[in-house]
Protein backbone atom coordinates (compact mmCIF):
# COMPACT_ATOMS: atom_id res chain seq x y z
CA UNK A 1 161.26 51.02 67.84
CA UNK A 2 158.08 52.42 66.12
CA UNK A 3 157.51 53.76 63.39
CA UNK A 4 156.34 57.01 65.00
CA UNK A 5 158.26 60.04 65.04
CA UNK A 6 161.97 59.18 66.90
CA UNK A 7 162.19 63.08 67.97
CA UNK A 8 158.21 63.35 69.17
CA UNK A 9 158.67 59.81 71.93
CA UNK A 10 162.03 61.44 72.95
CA UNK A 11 160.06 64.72 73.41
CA UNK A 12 157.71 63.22 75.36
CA UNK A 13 159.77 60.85 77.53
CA UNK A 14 161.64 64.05 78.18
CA UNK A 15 158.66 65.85 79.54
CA UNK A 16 157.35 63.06 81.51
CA UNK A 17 161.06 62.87 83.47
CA UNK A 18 160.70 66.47 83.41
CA UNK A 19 157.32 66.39 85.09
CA UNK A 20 158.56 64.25 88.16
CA UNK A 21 162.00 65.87 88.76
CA UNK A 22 160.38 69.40 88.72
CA UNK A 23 157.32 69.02 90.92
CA UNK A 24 158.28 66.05 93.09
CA UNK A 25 160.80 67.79 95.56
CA UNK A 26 158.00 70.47 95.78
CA UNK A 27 155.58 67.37 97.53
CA UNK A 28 158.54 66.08 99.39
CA UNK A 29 159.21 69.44 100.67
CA UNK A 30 155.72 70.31 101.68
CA UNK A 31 155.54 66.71 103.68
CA UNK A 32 158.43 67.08 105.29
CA UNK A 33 156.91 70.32 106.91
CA UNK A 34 154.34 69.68 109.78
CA UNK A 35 152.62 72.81 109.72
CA UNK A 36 152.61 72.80 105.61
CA UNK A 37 151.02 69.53 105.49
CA UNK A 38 148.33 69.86 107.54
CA UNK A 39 147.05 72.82 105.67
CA UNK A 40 143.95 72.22 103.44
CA UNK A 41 145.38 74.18 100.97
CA UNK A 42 148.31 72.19 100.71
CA UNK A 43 146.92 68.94 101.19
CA UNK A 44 144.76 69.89 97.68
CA UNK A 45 148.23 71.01 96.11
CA UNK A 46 149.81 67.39 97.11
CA UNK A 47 146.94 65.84 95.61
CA UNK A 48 146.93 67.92 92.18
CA UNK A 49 151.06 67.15 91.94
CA UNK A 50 150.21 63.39 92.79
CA UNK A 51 147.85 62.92 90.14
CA UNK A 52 150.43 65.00 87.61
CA UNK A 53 153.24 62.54 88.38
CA UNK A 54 151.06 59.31 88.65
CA UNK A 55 149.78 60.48 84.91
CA UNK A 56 153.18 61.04 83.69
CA UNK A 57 154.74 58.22 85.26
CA UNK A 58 152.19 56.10 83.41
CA UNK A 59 152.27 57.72 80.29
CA UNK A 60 156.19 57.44 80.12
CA UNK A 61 156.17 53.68 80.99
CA UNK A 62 153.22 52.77 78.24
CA UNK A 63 155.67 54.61 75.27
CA UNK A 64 158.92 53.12 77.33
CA UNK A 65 157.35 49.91 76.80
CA UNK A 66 155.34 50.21 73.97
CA UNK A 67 157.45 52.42 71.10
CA UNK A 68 161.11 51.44 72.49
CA UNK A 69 160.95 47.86 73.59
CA UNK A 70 159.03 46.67 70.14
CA UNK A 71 160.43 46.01 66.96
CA UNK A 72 160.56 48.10 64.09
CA UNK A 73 157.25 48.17 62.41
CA UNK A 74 155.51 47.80 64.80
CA UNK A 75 152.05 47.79 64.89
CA UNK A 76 149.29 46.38 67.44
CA UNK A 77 146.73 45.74 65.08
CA UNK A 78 148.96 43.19 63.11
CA UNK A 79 148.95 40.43 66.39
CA UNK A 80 147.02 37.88 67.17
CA UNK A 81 143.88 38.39 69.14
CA UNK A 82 143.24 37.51 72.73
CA UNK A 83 140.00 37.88 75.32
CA UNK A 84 140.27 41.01 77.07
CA UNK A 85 140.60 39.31 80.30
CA UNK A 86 143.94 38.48 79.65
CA UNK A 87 144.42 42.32 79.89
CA UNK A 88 143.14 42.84 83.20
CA UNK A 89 146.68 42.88 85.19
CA UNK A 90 148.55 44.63 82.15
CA UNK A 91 150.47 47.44 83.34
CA UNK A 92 149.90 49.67 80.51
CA UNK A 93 145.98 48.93 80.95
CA UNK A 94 146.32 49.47 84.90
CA UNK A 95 148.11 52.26 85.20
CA UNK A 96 146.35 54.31 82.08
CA UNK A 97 143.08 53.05 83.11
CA UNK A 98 143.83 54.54 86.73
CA UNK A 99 145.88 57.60 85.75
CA UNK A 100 143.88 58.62 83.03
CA UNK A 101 140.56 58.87 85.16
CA UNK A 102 141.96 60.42 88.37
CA UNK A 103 143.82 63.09 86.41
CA UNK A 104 140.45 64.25 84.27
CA UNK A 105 138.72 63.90 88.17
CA UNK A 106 140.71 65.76 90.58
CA UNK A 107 140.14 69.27 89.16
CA UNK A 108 135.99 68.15 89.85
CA UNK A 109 137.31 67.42 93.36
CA UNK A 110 139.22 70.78 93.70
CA UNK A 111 136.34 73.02 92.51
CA UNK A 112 134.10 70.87 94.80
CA UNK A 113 136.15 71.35 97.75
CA UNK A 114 136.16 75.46 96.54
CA UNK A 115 132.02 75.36 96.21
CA UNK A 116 132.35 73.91 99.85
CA UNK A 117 134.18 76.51 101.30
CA UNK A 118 132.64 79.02 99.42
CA UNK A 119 129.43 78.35 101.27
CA UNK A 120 130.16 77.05 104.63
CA UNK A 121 133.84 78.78 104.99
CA UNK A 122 133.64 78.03 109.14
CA UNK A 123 132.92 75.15 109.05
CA UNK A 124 135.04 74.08 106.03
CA UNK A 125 138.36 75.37 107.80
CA UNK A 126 136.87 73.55 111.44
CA UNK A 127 137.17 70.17 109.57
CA UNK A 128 140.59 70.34 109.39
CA UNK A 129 143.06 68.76 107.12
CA UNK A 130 141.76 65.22 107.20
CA UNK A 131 137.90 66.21 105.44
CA UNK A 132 140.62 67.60 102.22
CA UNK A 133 142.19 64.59 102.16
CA UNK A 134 139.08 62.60 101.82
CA UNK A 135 137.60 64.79 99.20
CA UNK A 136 140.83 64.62 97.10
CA UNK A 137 141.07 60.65 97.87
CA UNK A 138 137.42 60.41 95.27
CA UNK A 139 138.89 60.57 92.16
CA UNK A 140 141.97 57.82 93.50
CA UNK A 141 138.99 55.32 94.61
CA UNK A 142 136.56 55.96 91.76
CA UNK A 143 139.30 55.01 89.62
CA UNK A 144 139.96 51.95 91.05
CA UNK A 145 136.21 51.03 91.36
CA UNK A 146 135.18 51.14 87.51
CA UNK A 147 139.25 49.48 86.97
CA UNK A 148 137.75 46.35 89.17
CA UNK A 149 134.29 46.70 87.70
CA UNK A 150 136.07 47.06 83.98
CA UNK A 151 138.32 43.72 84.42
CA UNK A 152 134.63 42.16 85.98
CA UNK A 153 133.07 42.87 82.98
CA UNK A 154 136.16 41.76 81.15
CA UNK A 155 135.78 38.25 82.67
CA UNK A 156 132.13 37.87 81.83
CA UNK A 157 132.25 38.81 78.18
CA UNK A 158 133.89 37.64 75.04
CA UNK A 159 135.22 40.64 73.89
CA UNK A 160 138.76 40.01 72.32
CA UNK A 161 141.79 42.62 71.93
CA UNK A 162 145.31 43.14 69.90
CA UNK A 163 147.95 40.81 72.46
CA UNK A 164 149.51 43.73 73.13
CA UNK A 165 146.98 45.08 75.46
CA UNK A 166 147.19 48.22 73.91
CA UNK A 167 145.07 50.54 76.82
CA UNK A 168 142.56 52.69 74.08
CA UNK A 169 140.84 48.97 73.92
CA UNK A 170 141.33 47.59 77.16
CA UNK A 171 137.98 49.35 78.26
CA UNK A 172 135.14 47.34 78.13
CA UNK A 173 132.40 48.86 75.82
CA UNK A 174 130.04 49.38 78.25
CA UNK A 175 132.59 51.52 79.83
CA UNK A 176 134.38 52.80 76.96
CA UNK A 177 131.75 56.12 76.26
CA UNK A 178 132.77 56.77 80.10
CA UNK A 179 136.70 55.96 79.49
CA UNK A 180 136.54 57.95 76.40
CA UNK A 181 134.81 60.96 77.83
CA UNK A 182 135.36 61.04 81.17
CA UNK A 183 137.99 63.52 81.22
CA UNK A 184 136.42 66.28 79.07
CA UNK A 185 133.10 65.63 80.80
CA UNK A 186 134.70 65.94 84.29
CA UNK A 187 136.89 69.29 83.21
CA UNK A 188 133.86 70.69 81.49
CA UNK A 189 132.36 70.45 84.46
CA UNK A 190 134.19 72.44 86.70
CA UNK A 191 133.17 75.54 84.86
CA UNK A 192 129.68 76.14 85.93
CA UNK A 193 130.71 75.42 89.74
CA UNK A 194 133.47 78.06 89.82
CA UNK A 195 130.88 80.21 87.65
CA UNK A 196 128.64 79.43 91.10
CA UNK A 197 131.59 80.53 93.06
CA UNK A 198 132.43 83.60 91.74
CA UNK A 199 128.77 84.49 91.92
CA UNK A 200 128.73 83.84 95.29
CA UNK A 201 131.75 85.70 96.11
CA UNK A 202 130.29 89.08 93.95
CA UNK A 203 127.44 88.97 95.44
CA UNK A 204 128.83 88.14 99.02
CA UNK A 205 125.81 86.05 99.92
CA UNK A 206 128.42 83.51 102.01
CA UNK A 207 128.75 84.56 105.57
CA UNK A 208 132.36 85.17 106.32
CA UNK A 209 131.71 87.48 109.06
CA UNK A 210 133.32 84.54 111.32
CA UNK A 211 136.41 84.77 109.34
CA UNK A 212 139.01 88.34 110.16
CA UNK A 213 140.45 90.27 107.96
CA UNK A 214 143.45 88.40 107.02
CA UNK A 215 141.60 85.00 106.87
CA UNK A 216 139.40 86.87 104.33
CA UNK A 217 142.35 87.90 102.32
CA UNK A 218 143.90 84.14 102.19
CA UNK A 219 140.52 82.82 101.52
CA UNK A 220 139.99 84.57 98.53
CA UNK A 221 143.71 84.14 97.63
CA UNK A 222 143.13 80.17 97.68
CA UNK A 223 140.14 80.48 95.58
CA UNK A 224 142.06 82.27 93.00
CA UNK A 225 145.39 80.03 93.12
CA UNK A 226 143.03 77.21 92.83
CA UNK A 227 140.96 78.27 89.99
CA UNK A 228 143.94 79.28 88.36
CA UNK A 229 144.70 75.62 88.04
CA UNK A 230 141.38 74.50 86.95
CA UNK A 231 141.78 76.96 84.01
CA UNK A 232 145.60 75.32 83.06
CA UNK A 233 142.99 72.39 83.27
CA UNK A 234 140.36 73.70 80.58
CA UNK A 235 143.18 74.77 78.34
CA UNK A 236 145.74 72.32 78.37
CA UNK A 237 143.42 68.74 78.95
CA UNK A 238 139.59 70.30 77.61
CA UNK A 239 141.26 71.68 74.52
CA UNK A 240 143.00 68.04 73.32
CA UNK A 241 140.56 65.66 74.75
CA UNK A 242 137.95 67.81 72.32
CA UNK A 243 140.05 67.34 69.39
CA UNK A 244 140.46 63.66 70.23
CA UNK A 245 136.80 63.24 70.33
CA UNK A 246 135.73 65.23 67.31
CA UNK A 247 138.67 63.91 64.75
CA UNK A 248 138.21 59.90 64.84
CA UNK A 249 140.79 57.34 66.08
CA UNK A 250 142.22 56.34 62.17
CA UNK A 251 142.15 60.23 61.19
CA UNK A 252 144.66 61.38 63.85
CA UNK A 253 148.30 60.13 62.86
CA UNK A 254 150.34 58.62 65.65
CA UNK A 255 152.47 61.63 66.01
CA UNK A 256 149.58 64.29 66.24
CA UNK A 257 148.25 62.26 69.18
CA UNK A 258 151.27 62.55 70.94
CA UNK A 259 151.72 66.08 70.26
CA UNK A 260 148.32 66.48 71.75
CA UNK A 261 149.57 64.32 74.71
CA UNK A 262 152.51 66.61 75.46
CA UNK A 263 149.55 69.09 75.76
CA UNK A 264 148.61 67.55 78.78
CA UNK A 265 151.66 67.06 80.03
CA UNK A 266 152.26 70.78 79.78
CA UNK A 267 149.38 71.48 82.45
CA UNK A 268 151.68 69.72 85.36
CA UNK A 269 154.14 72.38 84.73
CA UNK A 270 151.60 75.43 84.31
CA UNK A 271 150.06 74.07 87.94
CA UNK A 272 153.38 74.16 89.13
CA UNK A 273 154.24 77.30 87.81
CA UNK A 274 150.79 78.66 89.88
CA UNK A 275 152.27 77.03 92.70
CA UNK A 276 155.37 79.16 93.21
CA UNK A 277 153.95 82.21 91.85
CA UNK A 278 150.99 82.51 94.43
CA UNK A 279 152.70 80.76 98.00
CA UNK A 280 155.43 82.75 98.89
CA UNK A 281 156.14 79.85 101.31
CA UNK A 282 156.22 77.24 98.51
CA UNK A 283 158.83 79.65 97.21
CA UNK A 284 161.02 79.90 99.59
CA UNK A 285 160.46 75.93 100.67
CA UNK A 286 161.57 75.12 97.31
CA UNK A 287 164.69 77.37 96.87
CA UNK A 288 165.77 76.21 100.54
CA UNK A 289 165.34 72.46 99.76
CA UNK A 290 168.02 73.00 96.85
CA UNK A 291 170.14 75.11 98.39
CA UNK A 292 170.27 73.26 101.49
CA UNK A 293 171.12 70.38 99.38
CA UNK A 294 174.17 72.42 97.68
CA UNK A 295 176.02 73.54 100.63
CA UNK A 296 175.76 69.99 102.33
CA UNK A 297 177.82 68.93 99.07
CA UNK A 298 179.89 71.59 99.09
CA UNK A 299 180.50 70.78 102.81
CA UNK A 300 181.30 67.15 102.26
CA UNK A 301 183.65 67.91 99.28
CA UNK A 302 185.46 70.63 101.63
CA UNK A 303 186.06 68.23 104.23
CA UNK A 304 186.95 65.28 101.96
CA UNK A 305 189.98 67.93 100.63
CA UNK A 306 191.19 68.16 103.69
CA UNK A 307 191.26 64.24 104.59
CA UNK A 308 188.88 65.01 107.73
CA UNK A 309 185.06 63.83 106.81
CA UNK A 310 182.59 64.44 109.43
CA UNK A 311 179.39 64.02 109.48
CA UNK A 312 176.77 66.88 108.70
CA UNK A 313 174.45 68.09 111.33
């Protein structure tokens, strides 16, 4: 194992199970409801807890395989060098790469999505569920365009890395600043737009007079819920990702970093929180889909007693 802190990378691999077990069943639950799914709001929730779990799921894996499965002492910067193109199908480089971008992005996409149904609120909600799914999709294939166009210019150069394909320096450095930044830039960003929003909404310049009473109410409920998450956002991604900038690479010890990473982690859990605070539904989906679970135990165990299994309807 590494040298870094044995309690921190348990920590961590802790939160990043953690992560998955607690907001998963809240996506399977919401898919396995027609009417749910097909709600824009909902479709922008499934796409917030995918890019949560796809994040953790690759952060877990890169310490898994990076901190448990290497010897003692170790330490990238001690192997031999080879070209970075020999990185290109790395897991840890593909799934970091990938995860790293599309979580920093899909908050841009939310308050996007927000700013268009701020201003055209008739239309937005005459689109239907399939325009949300689109808009959330960006981050996912802008990802995977500079990945391709990263292991392109990986190919083309002679730019050599640690044999360990450690991810911070599987970037090319034409993409690096972008790699590097991407994430602040992209939460930082979010700010003016729901500033734009909220002005919009004071000064109730959008025409909503083709929306009643109650579709007023959830409107404005949605752009709460959903701002609410762009703030965990700010404060639990903005907040770390400017510390990593300002304090160079060789300055921050190994186990700061990944106190900084748990950070991040912590925003899955704050979004989820938000989830089941504001939908009542998401609530009460939630609760049923464990307790549904429990008495269909309890019901198999009760027959099994009495030497009579049936099957549960």
């Amino acid at each position: 194992m590494s040298t870094r802190s044995v309690p921190l990378t348990v920590t961590m691999l802790t939160e990043c199970a953690l992560v998955v077990i607690v907001t998963a069943p809240l996506a399977i639950a919401i898919l396995a409801k027609r009417a749910y799914k097909e709600r824009k709001d909902h479709v922008t929730i499934l796409f917030l807890i995918a890019a949560d779990i796809f994040y953790a799921l690759s952060f877990g894996y890169m310490n898994v395989e990076r901190y448990i499965f290497r010897p003692p002492g170790y330490n990238s910067s001690g192997h031999s060098q080879v070209p970075a193109s020999d990185c290109n199908f790395h897991p840890t480089c593909i799934f970091m790469f990938l995860s790293v971008q599309v979580l920093g992005s899909i908050n841009l996409s939310v308050a996007v999505d927000r700013l268009i149904a701020t201003v055209w609120p008739t239309k937005y909600y005459q689109l239907g569920p399939r325009a949300s799914v689109i808009l959330m999709s960006v981050p996912f294939l802008v990802a995977i365009f500079f990945y391709v166009l990263n292991c392109i210019l990986n190919y083309t150069s002679e730019e050599v890395i640690s044999a360990t394909c450690p991810y911070y320096s599987f970037p090319h450095p034409v993409l690096d600043p972008f790699f590097t930044y991407h994430r602040l830039v992209s939460t930082a960003a979010t700010i003016p737009i729901y500033m734009v929003i909220g002005f919009l909404l004071w000064r109730r310049t959008v025409r909503h007079r083709n929306l009643n009473g109650r579709q007023q109410s959830n409107h404005l409920a949605i752009h709460l819920t959903l701002a609410m998450t762009t703030l965990a956002a700010v404060i639990f991604m903005m907040v770390p990702d400017i510390i990593t900038a300002a304090i160079p690479r060789r300055t921050l010890g190994g186990d700061f970093r990944l106190i900084l990473s748990c950070v991040v982690l912590g925003k899955a859990f704050a979004n989820f929180a938000i989830y089941i605070w504001r939908f009542r539904e998401l609530r009460t989906l939630y609760i049923q889909l464990f307790t549904k679970s429990f008495q269909v135990r309890r019901k198999t165990v009760i027959d099994m007693s009495s030497n009579n299994l049936t099957p549960i309807k």
